[in-house]
N, C-alpha and C. Protein backbone atom coordinates (compact mmCIF):
# COMPACT_ATOMS: atom_id res chain seq x y z
N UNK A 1 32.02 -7.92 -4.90
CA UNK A 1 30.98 -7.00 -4.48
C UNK A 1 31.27 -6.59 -3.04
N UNK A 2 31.34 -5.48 -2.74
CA UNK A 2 31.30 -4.94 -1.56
C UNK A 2 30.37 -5.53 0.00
N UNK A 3 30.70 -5.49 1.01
CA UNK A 3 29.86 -5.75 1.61
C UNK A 3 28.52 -5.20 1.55
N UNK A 4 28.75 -3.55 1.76
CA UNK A 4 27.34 -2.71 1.70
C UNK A 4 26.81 -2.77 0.49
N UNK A 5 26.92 -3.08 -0.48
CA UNK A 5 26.38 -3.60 -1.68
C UNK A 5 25.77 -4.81 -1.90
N UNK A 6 26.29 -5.89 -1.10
CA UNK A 6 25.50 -7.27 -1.13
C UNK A 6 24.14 -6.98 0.31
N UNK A 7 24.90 -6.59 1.11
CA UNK A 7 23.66 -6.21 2.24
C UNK A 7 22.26 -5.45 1.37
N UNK A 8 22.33 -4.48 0.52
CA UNK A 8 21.82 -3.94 0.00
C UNK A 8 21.03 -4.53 -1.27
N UNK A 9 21.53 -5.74 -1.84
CA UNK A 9 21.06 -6.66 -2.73
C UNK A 9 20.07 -7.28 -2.09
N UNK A 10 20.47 -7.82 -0.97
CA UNK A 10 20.14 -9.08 -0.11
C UNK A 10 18.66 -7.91 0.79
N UNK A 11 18.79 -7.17 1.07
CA UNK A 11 17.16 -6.15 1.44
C UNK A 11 17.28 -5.14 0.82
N UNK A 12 16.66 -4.63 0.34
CA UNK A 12 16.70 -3.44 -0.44
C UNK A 12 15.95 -2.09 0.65
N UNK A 13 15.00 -2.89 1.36
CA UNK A 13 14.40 -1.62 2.11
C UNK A 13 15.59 -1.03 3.21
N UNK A 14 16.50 -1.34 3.72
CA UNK A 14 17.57 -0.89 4.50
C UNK A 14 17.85 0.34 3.72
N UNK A 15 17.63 0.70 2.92
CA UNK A 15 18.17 1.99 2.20
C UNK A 15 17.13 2.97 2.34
N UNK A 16 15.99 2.31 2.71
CA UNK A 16 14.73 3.29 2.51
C UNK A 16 14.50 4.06 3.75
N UNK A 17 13.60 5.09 3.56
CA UNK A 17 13.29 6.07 4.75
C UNK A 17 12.28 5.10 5.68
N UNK A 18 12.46 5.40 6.99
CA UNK A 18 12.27 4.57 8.08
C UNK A 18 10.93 4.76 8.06
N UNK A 19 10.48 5.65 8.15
CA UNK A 19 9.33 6.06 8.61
C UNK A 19 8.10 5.58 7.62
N UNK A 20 8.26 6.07 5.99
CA UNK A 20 7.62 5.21 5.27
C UNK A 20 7.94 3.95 5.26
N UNK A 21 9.01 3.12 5.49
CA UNK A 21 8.79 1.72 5.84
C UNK A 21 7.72 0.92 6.84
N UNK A 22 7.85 2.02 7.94
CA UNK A 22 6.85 1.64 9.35
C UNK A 22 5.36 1.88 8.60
N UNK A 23 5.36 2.90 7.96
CA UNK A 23 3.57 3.29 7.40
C UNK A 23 3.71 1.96 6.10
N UNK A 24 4.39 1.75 5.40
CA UNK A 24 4.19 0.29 5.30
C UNK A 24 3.84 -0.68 5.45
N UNK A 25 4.61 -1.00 6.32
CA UNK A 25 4.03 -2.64 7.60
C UNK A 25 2.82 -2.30 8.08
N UNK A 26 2.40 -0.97 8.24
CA UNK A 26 1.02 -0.41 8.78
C UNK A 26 -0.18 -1.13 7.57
N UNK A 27 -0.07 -0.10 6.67
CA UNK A 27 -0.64 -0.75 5.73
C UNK A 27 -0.77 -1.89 5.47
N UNK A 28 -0.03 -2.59 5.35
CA UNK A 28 0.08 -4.40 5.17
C UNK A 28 -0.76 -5.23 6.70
N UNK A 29 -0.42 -4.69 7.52
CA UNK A 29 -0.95 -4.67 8.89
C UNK A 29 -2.81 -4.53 8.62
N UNK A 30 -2.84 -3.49 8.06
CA UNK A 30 -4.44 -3.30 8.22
C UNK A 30 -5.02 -4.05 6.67
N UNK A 31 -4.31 -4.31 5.73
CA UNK A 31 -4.78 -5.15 4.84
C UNK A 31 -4.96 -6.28 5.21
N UNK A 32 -3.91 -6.83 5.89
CA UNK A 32 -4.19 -8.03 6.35
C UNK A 32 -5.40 -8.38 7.28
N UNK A 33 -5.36 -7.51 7.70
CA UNK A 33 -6.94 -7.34 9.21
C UNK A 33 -8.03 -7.71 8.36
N UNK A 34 -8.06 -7.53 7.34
CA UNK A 34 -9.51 -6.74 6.64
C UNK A 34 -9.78 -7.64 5.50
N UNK A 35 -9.03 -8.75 5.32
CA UNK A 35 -8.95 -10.16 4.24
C UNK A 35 -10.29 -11.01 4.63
N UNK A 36 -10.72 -11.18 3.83
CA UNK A 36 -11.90 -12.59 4.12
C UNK A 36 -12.02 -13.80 3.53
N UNK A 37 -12.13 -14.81 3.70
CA UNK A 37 -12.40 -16.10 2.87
C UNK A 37 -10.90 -17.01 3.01
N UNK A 38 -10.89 -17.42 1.69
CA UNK A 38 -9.35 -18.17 1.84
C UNK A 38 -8.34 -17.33 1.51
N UNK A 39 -8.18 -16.44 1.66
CA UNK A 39 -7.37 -15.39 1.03
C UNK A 39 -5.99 -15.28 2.05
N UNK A 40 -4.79 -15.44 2.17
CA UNK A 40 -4.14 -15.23 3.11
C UNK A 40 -2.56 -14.38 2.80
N UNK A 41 -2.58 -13.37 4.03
CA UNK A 41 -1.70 -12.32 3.90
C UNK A 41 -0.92 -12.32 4.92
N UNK A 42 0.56 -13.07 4.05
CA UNK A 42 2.06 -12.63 5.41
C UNK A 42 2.07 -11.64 6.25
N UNK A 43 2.39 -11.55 7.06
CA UNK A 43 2.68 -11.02 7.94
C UNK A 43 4.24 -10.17 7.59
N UNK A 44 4.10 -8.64 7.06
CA UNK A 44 5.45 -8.12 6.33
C UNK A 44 6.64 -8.38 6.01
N UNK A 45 7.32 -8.86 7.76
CA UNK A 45 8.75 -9.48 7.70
C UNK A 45 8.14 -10.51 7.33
N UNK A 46 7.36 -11.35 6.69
CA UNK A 46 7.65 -12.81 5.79
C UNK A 46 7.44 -12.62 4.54
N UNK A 47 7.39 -11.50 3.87
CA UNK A 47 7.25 -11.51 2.18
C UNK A 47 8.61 -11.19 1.97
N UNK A 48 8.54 -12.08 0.57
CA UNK A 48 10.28 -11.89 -0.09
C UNK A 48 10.37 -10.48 -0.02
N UNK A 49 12.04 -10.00 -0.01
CA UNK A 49 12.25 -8.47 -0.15
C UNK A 49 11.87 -8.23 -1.41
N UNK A 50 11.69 -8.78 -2.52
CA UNK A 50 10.90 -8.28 -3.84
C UNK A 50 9.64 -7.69 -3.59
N UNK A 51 8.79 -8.27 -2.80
CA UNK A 51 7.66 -7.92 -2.33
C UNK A 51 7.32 -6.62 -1.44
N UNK A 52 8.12 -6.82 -0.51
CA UNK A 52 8.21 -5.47 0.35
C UNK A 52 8.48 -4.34 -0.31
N UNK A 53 9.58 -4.40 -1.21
CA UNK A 53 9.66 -3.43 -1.86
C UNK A 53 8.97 -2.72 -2.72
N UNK A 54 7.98 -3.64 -3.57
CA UNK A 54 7.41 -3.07 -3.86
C UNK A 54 5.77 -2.56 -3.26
N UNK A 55 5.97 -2.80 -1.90
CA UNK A 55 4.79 -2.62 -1.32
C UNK A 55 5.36 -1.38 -0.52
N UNK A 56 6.60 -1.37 -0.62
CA UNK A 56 7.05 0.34 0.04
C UNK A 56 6.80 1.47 -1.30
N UNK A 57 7.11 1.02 -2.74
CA UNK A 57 6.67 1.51 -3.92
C UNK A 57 5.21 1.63 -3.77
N UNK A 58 4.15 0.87 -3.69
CA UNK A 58 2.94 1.47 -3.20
C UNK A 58 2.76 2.42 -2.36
N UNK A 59 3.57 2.23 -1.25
CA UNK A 59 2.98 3.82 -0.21
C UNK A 59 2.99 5.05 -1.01
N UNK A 60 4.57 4.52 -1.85
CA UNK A 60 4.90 6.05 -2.08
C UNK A 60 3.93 6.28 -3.17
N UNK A 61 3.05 5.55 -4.06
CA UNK A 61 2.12 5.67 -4.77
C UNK A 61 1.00 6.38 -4.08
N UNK A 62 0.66 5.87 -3.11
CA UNK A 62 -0.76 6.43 -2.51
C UNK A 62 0.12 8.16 -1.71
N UNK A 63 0.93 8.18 -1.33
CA UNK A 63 1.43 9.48 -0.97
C UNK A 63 0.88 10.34 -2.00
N UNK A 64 1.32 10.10 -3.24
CA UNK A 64 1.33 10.60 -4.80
C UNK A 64 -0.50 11.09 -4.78
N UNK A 65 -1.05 9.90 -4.71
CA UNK A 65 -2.77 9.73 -4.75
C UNK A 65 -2.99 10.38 -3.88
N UNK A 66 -2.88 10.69 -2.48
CA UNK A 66 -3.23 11.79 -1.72
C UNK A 66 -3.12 12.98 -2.35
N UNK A 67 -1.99 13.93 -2.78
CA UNK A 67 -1.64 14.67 -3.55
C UNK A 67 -2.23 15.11 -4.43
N UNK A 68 -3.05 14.52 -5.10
CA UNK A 68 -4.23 14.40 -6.22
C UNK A 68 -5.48 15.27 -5.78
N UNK A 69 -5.87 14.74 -4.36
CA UNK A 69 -6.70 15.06 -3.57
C UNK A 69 -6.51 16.51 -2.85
N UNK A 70 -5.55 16.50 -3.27
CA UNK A 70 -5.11 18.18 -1.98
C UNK A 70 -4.66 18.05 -0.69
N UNK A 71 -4.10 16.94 -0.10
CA UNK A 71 -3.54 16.09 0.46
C UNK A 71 -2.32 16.07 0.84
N UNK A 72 -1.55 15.92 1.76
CA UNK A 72 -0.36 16.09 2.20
C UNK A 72 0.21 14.89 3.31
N UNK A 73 0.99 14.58 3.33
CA UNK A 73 1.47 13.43 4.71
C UNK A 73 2.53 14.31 5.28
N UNK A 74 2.83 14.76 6.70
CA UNK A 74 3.33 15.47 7.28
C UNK A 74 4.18 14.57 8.26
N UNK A 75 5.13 15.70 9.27
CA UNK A 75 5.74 15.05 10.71
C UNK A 75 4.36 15.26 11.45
N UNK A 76 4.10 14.36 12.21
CA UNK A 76 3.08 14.66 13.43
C UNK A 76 2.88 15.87 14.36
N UNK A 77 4.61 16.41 14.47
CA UNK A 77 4.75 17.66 15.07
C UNK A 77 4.40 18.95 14.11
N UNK A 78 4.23 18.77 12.87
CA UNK A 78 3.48 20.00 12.00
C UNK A 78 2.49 20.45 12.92
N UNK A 79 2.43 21.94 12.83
CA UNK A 79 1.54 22.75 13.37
C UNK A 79 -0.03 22.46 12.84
N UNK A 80 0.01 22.62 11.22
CA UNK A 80 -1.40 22.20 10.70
C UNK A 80 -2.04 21.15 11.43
N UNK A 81 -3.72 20.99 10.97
CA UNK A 81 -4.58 20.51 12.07
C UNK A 81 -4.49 19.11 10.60
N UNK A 82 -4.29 17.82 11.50
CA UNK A 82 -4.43 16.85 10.55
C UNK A 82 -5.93 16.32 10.39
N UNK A 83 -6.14 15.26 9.44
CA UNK A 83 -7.52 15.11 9.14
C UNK A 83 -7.51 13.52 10.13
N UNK A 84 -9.06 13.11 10.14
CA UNK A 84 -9.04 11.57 11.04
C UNK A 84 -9.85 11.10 9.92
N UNK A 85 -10.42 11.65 9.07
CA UNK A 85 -11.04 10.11 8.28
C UNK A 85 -11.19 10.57 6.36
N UNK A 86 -11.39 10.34 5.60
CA UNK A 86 -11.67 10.30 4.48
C UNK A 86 -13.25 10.30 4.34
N UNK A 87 -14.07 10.48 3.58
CA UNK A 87 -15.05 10.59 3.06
C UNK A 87 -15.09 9.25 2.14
N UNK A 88 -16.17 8.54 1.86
CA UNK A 88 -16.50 7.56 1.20
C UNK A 88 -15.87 7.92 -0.60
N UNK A 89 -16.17 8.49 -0.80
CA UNK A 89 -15.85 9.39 -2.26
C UNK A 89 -13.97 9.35 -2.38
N UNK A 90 -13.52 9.68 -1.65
CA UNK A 90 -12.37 9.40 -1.44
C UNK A 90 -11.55 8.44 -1.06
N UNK A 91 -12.36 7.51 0.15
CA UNK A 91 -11.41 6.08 0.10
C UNK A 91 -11.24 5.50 -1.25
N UNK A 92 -12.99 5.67 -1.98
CA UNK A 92 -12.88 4.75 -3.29
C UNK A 92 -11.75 5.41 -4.39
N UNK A 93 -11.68 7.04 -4.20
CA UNK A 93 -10.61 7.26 -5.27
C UNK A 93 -9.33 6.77 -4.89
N UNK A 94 -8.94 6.75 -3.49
CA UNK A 94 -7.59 6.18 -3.32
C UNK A 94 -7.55 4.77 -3.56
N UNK A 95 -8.20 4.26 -3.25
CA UNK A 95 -8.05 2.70 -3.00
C UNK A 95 -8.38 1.99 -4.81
N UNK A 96 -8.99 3.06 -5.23
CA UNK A 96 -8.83 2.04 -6.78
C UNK A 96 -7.71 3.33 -7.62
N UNK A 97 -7.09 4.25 -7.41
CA UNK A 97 -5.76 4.62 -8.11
C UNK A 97 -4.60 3.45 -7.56
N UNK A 98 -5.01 3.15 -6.26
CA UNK A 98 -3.67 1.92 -5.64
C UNK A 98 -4.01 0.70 -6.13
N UNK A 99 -5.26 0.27 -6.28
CA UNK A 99 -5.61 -1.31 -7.08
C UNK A 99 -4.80 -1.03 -8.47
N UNK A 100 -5.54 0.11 -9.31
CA UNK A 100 -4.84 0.00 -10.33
C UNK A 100 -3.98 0.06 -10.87
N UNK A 101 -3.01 1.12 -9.74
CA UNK A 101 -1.62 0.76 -10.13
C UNK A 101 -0.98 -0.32 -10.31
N UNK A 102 -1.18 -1.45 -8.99
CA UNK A 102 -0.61 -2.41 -8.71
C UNK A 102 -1.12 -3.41 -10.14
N UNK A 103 -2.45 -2.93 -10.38
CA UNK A 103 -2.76 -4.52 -11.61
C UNK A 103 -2.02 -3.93 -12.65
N UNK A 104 -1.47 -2.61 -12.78
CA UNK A 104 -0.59 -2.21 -14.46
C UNK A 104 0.58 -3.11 -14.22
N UNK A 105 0.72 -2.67 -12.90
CA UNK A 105 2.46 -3.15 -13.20
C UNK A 105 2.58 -5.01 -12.92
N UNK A 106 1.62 -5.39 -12.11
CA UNK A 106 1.53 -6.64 -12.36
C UNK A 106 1.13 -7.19 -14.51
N UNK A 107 0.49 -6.44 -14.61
CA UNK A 107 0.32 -6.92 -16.22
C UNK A 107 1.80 -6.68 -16.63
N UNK A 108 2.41 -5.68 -16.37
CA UNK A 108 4.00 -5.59 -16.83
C UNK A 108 4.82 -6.74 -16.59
N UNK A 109 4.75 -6.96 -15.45
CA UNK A 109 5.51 -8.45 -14.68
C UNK A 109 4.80 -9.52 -15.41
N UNK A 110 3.90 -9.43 -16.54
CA UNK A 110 3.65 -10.89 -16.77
C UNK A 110 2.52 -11.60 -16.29
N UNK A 111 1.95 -10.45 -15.36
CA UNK A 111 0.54 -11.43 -14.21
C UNK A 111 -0.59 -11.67 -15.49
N UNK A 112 -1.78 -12.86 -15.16
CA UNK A 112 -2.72 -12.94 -16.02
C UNK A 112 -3.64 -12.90 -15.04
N UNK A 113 -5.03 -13.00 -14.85
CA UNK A 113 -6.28 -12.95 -14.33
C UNK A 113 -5.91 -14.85 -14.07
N UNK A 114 -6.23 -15.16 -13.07
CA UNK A 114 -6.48 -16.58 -12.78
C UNK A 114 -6.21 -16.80 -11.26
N UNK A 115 -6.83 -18.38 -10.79
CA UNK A 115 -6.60 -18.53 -9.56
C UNK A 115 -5.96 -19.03 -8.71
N UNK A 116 -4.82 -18.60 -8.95
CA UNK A 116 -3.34 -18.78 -8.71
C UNK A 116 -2.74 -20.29 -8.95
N UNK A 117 -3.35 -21.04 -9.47
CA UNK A 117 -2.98 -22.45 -9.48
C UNK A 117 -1.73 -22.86 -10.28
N UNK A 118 -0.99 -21.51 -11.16
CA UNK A 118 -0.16 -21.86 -11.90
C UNK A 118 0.14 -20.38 -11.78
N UNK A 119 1.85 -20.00 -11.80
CA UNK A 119 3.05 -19.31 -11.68
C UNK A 119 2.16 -17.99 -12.49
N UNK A 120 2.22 -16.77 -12.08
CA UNK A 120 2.20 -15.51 -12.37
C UNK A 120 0.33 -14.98 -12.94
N UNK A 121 -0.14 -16.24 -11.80
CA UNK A 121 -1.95 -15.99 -12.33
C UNK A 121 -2.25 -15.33 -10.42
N UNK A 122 -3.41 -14.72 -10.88
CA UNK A 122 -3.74 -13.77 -9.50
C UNK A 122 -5.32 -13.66 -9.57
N UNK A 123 -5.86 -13.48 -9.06
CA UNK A 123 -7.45 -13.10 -8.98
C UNK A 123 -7.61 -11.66 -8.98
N UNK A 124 -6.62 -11.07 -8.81
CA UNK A 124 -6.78 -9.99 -8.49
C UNK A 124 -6.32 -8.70 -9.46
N UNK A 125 -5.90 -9.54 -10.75
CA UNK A 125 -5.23 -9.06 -12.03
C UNK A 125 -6.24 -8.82 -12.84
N UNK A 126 -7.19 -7.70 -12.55
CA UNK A 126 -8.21 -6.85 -12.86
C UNK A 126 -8.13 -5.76 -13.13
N UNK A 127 -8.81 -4.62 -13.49
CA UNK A 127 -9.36 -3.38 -13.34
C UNK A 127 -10.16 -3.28 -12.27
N UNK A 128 -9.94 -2.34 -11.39
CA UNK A 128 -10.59 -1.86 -9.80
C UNK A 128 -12.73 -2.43 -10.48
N UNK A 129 -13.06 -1.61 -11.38
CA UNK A 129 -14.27 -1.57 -11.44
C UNK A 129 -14.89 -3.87 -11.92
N UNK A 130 -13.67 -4.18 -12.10
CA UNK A 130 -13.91 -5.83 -12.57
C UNK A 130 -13.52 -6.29 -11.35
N UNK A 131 -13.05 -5.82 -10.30
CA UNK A 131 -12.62 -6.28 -8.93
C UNK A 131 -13.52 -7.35 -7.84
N UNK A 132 -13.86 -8.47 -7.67
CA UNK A 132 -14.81 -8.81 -7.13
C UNK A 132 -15.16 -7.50 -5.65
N UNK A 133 -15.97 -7.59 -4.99
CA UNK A 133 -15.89 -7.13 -3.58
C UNK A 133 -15.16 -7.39 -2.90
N UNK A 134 -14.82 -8.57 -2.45
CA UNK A 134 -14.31 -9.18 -1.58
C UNK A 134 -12.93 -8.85 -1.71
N UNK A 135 -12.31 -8.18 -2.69
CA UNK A 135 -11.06 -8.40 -2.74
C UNK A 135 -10.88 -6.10 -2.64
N UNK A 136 -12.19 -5.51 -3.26
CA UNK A 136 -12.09 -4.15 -3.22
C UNK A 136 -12.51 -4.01 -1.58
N UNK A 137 -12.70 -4.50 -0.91
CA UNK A 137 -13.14 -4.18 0.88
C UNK A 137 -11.87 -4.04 1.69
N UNK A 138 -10.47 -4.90 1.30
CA UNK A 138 -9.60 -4.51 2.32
C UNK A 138 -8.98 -3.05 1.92
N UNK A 139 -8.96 -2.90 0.29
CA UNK A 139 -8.55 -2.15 0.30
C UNK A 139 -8.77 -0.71 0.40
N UNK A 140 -10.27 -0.88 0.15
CA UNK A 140 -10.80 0.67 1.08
C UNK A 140 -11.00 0.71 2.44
N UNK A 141 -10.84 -0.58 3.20
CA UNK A 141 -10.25 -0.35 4.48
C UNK A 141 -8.72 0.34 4.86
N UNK A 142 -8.42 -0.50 4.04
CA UNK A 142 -6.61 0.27 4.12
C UNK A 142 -6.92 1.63 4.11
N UNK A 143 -7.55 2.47 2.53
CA UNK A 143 -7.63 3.65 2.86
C UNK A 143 -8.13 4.34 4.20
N UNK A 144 -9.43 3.54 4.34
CA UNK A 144 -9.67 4.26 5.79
C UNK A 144 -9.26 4.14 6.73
N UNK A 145 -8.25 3.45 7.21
CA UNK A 145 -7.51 3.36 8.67
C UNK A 145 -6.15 4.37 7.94
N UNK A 146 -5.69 4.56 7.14
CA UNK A 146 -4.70 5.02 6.54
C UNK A 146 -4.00 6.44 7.47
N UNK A 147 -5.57 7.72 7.87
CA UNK A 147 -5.51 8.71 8.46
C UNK A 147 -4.59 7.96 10.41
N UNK A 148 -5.07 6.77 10.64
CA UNK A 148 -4.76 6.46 11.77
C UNK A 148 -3.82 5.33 11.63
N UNK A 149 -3.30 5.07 10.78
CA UNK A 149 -1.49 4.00 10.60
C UNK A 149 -1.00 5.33 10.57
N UNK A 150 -1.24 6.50 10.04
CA UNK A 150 0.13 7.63 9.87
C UNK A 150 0.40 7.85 11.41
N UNK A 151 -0.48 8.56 12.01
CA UNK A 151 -0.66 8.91 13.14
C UNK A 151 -0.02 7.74 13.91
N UNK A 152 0.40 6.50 13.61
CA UNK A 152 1.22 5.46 14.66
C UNK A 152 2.35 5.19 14.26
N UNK A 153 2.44 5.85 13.28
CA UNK A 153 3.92 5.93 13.15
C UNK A 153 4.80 7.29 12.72
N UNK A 154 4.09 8.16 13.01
CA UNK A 154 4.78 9.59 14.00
C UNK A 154 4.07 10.74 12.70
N UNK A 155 3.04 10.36 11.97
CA UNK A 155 2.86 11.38 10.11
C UNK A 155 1.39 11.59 10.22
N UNK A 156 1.15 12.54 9.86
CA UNK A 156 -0.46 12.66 9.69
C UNK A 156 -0.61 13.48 8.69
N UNK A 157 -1.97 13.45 8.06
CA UNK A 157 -2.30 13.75 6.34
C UNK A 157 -2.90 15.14 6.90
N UNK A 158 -2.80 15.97 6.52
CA UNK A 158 -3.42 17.41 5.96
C UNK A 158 -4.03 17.75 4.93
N UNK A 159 -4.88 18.60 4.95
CA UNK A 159 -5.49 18.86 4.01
C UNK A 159 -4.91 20.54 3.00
N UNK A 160 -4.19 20.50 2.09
CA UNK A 160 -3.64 21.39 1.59
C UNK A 160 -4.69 22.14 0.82
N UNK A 161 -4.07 23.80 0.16
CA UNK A 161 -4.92 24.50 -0.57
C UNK A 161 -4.63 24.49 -1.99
């Protein structure tokens, strides 16, 4: 195997666009802020690269879910006037199209509903609307800081026609 091929095994996000990587760690950044109870969330550079990756596969999910909305993620230097917050109506549509993505493809991987005490069980291997609270609060936080992680790492959302 090649060098740049095992480097590339060995992280997979090195291949990815920089910028959605940084709105990434953002995200993970403000999920983590926004956790309560015993619940505990690495700190980005400490999740396996399986993980990251697919938590860079989420951005590009919620990019998608913006889109839905009429929605756009831009360079910061775009002329258009960017937006600063979401509407309540809208964090909840983003934040449970991104719960639910993540619980499909966890049911794909094998996940079951349980509390983690045994290999591929999650609490969180629900449907958004079966979601306790506690676990739907970071993630409509995420949505709502979302307008201000772009904005810190050089992108801001627009509102398209």
């Amino acid at each position: 195997m090649s060098l740049i091929l095992s480097k590339i095994k060995n992280n997979p996000l090195k291949i990815v666009d920089n910028t959605i990587k940084q709105l990434t760690v953002k995200i993970n950044d403000n999920y983590k802020k926004s956790v309560s109870g015993e619940l505990i969330v690495p700190e980005f550079n400490e999740l396996d690269f399986e993980i990251q990756h697919n938590n860079y596969k989420q951005t590009h999910l919620i990019l998608k879910f913006l889109k839905e909305l009429k929605y756009e993620v831009v360079d910061i230097e775009d002329k258009r006037e960017g937006i600063s917050y979401f509407d309540d109506k809208e964090k909840e549509y983003l934040a449970k199209r991104e719960h639910n993505a993540w619980y499909l493809r966890k049911l794909s991987e094998g996940y079951v509903y349980g509390e983690e005490k045994k290999d591929k069980e999650n609490p969180k291997v629900v449907p958004w609307d079966e979601l306790d609270i506690d676990y739907q609060n970071p993630n409509l936080n995420t949505m709502e800081q979302l307008p201000a992680s772009c904005k810190e790492v050089g992108l801001k959302i627009i509102k398209t026609k």
